[in-house]
Protein backbone atom coordinates (compact mmCIF):
# COMPACT_ATOMS: atom_id res chain seq x y z
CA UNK A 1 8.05 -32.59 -35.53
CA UNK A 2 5.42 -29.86 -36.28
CA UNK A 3 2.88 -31.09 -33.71
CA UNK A 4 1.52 -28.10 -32.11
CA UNK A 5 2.03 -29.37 -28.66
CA UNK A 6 5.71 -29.74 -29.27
CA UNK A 7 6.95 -27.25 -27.04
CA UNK A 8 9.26 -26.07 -23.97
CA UNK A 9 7.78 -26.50 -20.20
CA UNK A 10 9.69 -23.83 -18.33
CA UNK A 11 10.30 -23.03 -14.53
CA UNK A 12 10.61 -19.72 -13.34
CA UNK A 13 12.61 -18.65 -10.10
CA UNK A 14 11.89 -15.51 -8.78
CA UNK A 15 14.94 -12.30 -9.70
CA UNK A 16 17.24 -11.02 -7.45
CA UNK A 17 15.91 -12.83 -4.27
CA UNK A 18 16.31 -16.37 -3.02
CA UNK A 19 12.52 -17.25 -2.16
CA UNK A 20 11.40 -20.69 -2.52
CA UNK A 21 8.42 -19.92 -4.85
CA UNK A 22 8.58 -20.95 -8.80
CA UNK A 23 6.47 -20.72 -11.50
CA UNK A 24 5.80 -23.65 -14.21
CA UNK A 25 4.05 -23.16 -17.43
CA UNK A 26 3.99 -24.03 -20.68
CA UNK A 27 5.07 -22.20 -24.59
CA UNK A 28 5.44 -23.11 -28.16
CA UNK A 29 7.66 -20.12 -28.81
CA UNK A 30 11.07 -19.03 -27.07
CA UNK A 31 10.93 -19.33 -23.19
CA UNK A 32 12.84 -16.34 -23.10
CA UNK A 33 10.10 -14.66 -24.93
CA UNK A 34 7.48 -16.03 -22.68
CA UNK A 35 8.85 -15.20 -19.63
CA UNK A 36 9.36 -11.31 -20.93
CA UNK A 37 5.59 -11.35 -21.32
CA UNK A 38 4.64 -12.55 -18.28
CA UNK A 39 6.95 -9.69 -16.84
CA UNK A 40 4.99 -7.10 -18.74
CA UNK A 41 1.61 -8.27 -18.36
CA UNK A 42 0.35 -7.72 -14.61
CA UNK A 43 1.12 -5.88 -11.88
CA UNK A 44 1.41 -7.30 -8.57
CA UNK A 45 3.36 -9.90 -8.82
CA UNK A 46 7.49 -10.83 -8.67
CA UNK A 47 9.57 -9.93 -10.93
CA UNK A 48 10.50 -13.55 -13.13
CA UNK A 49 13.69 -15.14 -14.55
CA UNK A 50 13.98 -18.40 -15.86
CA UNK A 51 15.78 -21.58 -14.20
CA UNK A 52 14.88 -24.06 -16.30
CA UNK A 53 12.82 -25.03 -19.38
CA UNK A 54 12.68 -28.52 -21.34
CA UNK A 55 12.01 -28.93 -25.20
CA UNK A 56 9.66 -32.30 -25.13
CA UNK A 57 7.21 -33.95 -27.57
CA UNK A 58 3.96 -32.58 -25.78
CA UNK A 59 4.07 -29.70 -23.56
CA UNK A 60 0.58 -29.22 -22.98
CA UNK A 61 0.10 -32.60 -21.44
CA UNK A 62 3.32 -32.68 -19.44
CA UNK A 63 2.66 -29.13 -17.78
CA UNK A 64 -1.16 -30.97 -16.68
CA UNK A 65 1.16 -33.84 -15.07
CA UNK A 66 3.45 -31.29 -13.33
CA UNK A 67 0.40 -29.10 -12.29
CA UNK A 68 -1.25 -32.61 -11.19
CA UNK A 69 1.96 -33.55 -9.40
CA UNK A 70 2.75 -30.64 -7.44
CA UNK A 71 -0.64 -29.48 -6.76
CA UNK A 72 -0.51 -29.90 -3.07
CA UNK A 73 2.01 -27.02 -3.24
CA UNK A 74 0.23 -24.89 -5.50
CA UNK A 75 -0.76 -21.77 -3.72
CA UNK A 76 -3.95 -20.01 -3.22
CA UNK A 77 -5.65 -17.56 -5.40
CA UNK A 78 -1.85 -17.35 -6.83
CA UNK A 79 -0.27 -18.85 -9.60
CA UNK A 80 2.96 -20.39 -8.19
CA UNK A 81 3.75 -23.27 -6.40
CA UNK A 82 6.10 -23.46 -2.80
CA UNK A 83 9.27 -24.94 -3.70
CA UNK A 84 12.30 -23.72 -5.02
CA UNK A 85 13.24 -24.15 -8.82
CA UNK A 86 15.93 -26.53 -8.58
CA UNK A 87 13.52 -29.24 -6.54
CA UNK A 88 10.86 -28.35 -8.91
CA UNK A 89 12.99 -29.42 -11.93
CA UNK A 90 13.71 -32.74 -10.31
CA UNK A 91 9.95 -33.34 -9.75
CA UNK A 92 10.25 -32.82 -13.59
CA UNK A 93 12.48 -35.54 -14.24
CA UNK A 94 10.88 -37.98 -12.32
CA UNK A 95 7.95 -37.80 -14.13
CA UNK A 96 9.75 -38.82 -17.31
CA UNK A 97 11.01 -41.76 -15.37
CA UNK A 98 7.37 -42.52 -14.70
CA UNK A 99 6.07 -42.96 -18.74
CA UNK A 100 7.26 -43.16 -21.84
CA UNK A 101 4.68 -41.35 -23.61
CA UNK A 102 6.06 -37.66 -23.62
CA UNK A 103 9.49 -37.60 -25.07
CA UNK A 104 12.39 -35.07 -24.21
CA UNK A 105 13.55 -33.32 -27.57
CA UNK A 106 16.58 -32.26 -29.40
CA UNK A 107 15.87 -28.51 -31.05
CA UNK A 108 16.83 -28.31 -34.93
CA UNK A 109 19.16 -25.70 -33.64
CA UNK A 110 20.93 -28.27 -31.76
CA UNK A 111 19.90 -26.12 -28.22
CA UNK A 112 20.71 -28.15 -24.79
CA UNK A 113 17.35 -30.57 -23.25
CA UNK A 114 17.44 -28.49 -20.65
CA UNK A 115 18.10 -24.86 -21.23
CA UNK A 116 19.35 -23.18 -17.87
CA UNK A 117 19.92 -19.56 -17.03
CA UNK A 118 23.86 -19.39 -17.19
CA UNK A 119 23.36 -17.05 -14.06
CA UNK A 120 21.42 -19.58 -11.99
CA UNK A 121 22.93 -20.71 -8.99
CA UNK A 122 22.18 -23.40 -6.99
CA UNK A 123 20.06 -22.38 -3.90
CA UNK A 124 21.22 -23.37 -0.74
CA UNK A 125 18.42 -23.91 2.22
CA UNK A 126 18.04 -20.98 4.47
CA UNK A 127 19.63 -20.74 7.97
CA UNK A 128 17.31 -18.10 9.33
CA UNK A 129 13.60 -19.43 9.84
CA UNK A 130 11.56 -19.66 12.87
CA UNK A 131 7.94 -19.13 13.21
CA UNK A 132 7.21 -18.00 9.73
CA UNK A 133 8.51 -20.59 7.10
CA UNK A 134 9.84 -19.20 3.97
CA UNK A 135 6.70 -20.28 2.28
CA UNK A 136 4.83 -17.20 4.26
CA UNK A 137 7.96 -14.99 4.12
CA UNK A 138 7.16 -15.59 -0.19
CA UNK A 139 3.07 -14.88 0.74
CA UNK A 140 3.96 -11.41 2.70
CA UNK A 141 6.10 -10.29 -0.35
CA UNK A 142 3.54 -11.33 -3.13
CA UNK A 143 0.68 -9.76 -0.88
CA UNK A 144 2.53 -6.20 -0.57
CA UNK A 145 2.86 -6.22 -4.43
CA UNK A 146 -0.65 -7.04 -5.23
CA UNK A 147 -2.13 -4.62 -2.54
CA UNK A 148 0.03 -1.85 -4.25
CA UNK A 149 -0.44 -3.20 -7.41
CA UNK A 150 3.18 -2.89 -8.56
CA UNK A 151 5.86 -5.42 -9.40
CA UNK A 152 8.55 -4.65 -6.57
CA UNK A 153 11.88 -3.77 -6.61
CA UNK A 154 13.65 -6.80 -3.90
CA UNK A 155 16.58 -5.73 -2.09
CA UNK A 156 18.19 -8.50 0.27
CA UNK A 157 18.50 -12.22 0.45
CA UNK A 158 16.47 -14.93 2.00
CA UNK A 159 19.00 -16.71 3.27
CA UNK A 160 20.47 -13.82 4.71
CA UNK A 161 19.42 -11.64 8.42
CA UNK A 162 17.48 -9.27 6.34
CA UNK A 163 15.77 -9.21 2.74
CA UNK A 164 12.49 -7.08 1.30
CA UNK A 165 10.74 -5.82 -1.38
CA UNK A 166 9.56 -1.92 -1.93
CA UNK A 167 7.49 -0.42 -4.71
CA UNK A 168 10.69 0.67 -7.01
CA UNK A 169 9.61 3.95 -6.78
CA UNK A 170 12.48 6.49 -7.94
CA UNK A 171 12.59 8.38 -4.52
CA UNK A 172 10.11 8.10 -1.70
CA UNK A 173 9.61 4.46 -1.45
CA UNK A 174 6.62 2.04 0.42
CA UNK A 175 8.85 -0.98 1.52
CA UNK A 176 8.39 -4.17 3.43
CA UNK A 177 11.21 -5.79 5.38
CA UNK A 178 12.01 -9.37 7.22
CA UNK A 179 14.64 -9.67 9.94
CA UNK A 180 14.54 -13.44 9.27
CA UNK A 181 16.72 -14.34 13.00
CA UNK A 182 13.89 -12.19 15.05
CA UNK A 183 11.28 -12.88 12.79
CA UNK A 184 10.57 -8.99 12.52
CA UNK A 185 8.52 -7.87 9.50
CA UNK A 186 8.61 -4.04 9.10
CA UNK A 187 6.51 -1.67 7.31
CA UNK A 188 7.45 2.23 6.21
CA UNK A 189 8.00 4.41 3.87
CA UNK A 190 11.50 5.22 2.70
CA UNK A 191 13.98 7.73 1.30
CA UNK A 192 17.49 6.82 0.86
CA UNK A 193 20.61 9.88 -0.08
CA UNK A 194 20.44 8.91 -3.03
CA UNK A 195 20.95 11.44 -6.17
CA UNK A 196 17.75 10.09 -7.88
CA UNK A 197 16.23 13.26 -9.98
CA UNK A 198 17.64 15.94 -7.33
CA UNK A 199 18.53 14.59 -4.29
CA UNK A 200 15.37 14.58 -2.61
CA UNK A 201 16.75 13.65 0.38
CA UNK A 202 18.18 16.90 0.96
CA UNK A 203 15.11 18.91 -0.15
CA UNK A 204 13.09 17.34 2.31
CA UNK A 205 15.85 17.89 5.26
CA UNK A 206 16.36 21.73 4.42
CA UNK A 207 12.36 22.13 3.82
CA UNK A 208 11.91 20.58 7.57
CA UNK A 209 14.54 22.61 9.19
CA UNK A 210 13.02 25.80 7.34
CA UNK A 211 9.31 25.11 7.84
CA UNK A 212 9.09 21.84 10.39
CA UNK A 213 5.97 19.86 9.47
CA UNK A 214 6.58 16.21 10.61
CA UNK A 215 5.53 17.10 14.11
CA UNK A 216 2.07 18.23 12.76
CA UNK A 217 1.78 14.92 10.92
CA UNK A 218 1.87 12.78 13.88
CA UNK A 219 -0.78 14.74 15.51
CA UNK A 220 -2.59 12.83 12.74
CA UNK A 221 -1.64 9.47 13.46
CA UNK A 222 -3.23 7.41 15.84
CA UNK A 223 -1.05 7.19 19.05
CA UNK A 224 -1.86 3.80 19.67
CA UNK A 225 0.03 3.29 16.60
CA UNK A 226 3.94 2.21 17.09
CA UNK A 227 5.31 4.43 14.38
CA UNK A 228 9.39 4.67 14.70
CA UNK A 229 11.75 6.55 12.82
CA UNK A 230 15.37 5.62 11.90
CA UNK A 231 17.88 8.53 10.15
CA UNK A 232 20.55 5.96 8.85
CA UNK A 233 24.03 7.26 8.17
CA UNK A 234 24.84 5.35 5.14
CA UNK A 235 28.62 4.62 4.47
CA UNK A 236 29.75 4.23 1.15
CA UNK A 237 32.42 1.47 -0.40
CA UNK A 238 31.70 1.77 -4.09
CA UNK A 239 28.37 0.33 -4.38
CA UNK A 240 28.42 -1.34 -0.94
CA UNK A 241 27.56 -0.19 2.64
CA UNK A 242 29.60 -1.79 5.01
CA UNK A 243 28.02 -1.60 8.86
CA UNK A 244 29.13 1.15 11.02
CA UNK A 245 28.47 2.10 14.28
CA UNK A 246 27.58 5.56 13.71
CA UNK A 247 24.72 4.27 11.78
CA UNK A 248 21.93 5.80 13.81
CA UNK A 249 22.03 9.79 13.13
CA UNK A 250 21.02 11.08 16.86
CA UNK A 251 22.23 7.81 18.03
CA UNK A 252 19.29 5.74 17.78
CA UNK A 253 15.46 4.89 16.74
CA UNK A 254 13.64 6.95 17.56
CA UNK A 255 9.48 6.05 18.86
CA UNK A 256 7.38 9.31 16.83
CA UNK A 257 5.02 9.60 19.62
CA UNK A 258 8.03 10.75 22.04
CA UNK A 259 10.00 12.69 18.96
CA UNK A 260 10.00 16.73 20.24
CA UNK A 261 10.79 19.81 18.74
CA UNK A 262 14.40 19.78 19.94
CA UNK A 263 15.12 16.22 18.83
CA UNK A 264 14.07 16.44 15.40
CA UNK A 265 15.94 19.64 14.97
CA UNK A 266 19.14 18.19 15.75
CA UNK A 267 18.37 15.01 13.66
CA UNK A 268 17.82 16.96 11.29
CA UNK A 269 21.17 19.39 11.30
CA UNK A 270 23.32 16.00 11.56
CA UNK A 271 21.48 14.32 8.55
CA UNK A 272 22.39 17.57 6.97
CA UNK A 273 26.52 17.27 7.98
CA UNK A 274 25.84 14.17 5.63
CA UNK A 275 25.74 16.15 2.28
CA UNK A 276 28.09 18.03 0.95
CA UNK A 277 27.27 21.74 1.61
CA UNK A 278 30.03 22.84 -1.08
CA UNK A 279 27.65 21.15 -3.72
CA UNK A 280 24.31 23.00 -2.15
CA UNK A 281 24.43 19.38 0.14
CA UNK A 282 23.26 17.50 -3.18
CA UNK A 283 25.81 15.16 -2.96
CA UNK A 284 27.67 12.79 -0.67
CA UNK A 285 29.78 14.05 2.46
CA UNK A 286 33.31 13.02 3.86
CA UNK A 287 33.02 11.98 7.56
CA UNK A 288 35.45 9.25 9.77
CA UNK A 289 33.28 6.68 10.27
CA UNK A 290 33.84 3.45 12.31
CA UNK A 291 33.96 0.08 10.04
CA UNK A 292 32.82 -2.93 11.88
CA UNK A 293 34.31 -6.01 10.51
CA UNK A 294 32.30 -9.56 10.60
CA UNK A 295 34.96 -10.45 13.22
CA UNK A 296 34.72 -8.17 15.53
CA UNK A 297 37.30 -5.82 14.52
CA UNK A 298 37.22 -2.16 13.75
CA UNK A 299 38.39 0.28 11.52
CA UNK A 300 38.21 4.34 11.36
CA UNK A 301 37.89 5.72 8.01
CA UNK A 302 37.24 8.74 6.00
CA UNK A 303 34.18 7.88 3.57
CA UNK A 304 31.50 9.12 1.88
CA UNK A 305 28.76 9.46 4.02
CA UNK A 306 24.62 10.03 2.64
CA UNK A 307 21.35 9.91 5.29
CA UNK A 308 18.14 7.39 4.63
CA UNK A 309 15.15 7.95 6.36
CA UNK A 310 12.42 5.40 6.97
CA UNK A 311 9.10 5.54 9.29
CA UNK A 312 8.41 2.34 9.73
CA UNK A 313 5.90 0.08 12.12
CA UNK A 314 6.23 -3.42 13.01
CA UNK A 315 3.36 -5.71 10.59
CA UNK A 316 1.57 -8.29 12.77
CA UNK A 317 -0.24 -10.65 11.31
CA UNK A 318 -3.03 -12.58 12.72
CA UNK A 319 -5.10 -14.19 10.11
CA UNK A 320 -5.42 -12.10 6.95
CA UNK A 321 -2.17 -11.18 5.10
CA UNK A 322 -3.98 -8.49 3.01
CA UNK A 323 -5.58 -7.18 5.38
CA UNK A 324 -2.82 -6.46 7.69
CA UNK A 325 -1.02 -5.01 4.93
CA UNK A 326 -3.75 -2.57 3.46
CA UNK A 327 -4.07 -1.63 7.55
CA UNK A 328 -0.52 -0.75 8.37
CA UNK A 329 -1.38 0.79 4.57
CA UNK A 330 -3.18 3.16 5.86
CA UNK A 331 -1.68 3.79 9.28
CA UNK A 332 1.09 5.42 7.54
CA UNK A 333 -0.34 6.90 4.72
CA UNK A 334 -0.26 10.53 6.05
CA UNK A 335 3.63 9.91 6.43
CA UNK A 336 3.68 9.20 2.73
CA UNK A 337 2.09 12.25 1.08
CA UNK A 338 3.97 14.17 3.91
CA UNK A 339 7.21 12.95 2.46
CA UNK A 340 6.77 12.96 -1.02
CA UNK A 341 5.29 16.70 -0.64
CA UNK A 342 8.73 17.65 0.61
CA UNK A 343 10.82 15.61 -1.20
């Protein structure tokens, strides 16, 4: 047929995270295509693959029907809809079963009805939900993008303890993060040991212990604030880092408003011992660490070792996701420029 309407409706999941969030539109040209554009052409939003798309007889009309269908799910002010991909896809289908009029097509190329990603996976409900469904946990996300105005980089799984999204930023990094069993949602700015340009990591540690500035920073903040800091020990297992207890370099979190002089020194000299001082400490250390298996069981080893700062503050939110976010924005913004001056 050369109908103009003749044409794939596709359903996109988002990439890399299991959120239950989709989008469904509507092309005359290669899905694959389309969804490459819609990658490129705003900021603020996820990051897109597709799940699904359908050659049929009119895809104009059947992407008004699946708008029409689903619209109680549609979001607001956005353009995707709260369910996953898979469950959107059977909505699909049952709308053929409903008429007779829009016909499912066979390509000239002799492509599949239904074109799936070959890397799409079945998504499996999530365990961890309590007071915020996953539907909000997918608002929080979107919000932090658009308020930055950047597509986010998402590290983490729904349907595991702990998932996020930061900016993608090579280096210092704003990031948001849900501890889906407490229903924690976290915002700071980060800086993982991480080679990057120059291991900035370990400019910023050396620039402290030379010149100490943070100190002078949280004069700035407002101590009603709760501001923490967490110096992570990362472990390394290839790509992987496996939980250890010596996680917490000086042992734990640390509140900023009670941080001293002393403290921060010694933070600092132990995040140090985590670079390799034979290499001007810009790369990874050797250390015996203590591997904590899912059972229970532990195990010393000698790995490589990096440190990962993050300032963070817990995000409440009350009524307006935005506006929490642009607040806890600019609660921390003097922690930002301080970091990326020294890193």
């Amino acid at each position: 047929m050369t109908d103009e309407t003749t044409g794939y409706v596709y359903i996109l999941e988002v990439s890399d995270i299991d959120l239950p969030v989709c989008k469904i539109g509507m092309t005359t040209r290669d899905p694959t295509s389309r969804c490459d554009e819609i990658n490129k052409s705003s900021t603020g939003d996820f990051i897109w693959a597709i799940s699904h798309s359908i050659f049929v007889s009119d895809c104009k009309k059947l992407e008004r029907l699946i708008h029409d269908k689903l619209s109680p799910l549609r979001q607001k002010r956005r353009e995707f809809f709260n369910l996953r991909a898979d469950d959107a896809y059977r909505a699909v289908m049952s709308i053929f079963e409903s008429q007779d009029e829009i016909k499912m097509m066979i390509e000239l190329e002799s492509k599949s009805l239904s074109i799936i990603n070959p890397d799409h996976k079945v998504k499996k409900n999530n365990r961890y939900l309590s007071k915020h469904g996953s539907d909000e946990y997918a608002e929080i996300l979107q919000s932090f993008c658009e308020v930055l105005g950047v597509k986010g980089r998402a590290f983490g799984q729904l349907n595991k303890p702990f998932f996020g999204m930061s900016d993608g930023n090579e280096g210092v990094q704003w990031n948001i993060s849900v501890c889906t069993q407490s229903n924690n949602i976290r915002m700071g700015v980060n800086l993982e040991g991480i080679k990057y340009k120059d291991w900035p990591i370990a400019k910023l540690i050396k620039s402290e212990l030379a010149v100490p500035g943070l100190l002078s920073v949280i004069q700035k903040l407002d101590s009603e604030d709760e501001i923490n800091m967490t110096f992570y020990r990362d472990a390394w297992q290839v790509v992987s880092r496996p939980e250890i207890r010596e996680k917490y370099i000086g042992g734990k979190e640390f509140n900023l408003n009670e941080l001293t002089h002393g403290e921060w020194e010694r933070i600092l000299n132990e995040a140090l011992n985590c670079l390799d001082k034979e290499r001007d400490y810009k790369g990874r250390n050797m250390q015996d660490v203590t591997m904590v298996n899912k059972n229970g069981s532990v195990l010393v080893r000698t790995m490589p070792v990096s440190p990962h700062l993050t300032i963070w503050s817990p995000l409440i939110i009350n009524d307006n996701i935005d506006d929490a976010i642009r607040n806890k924005f600019n609660q921390l913004i003097h922690i930002h420029r301080w970091m990326m001056q020294l890193s």
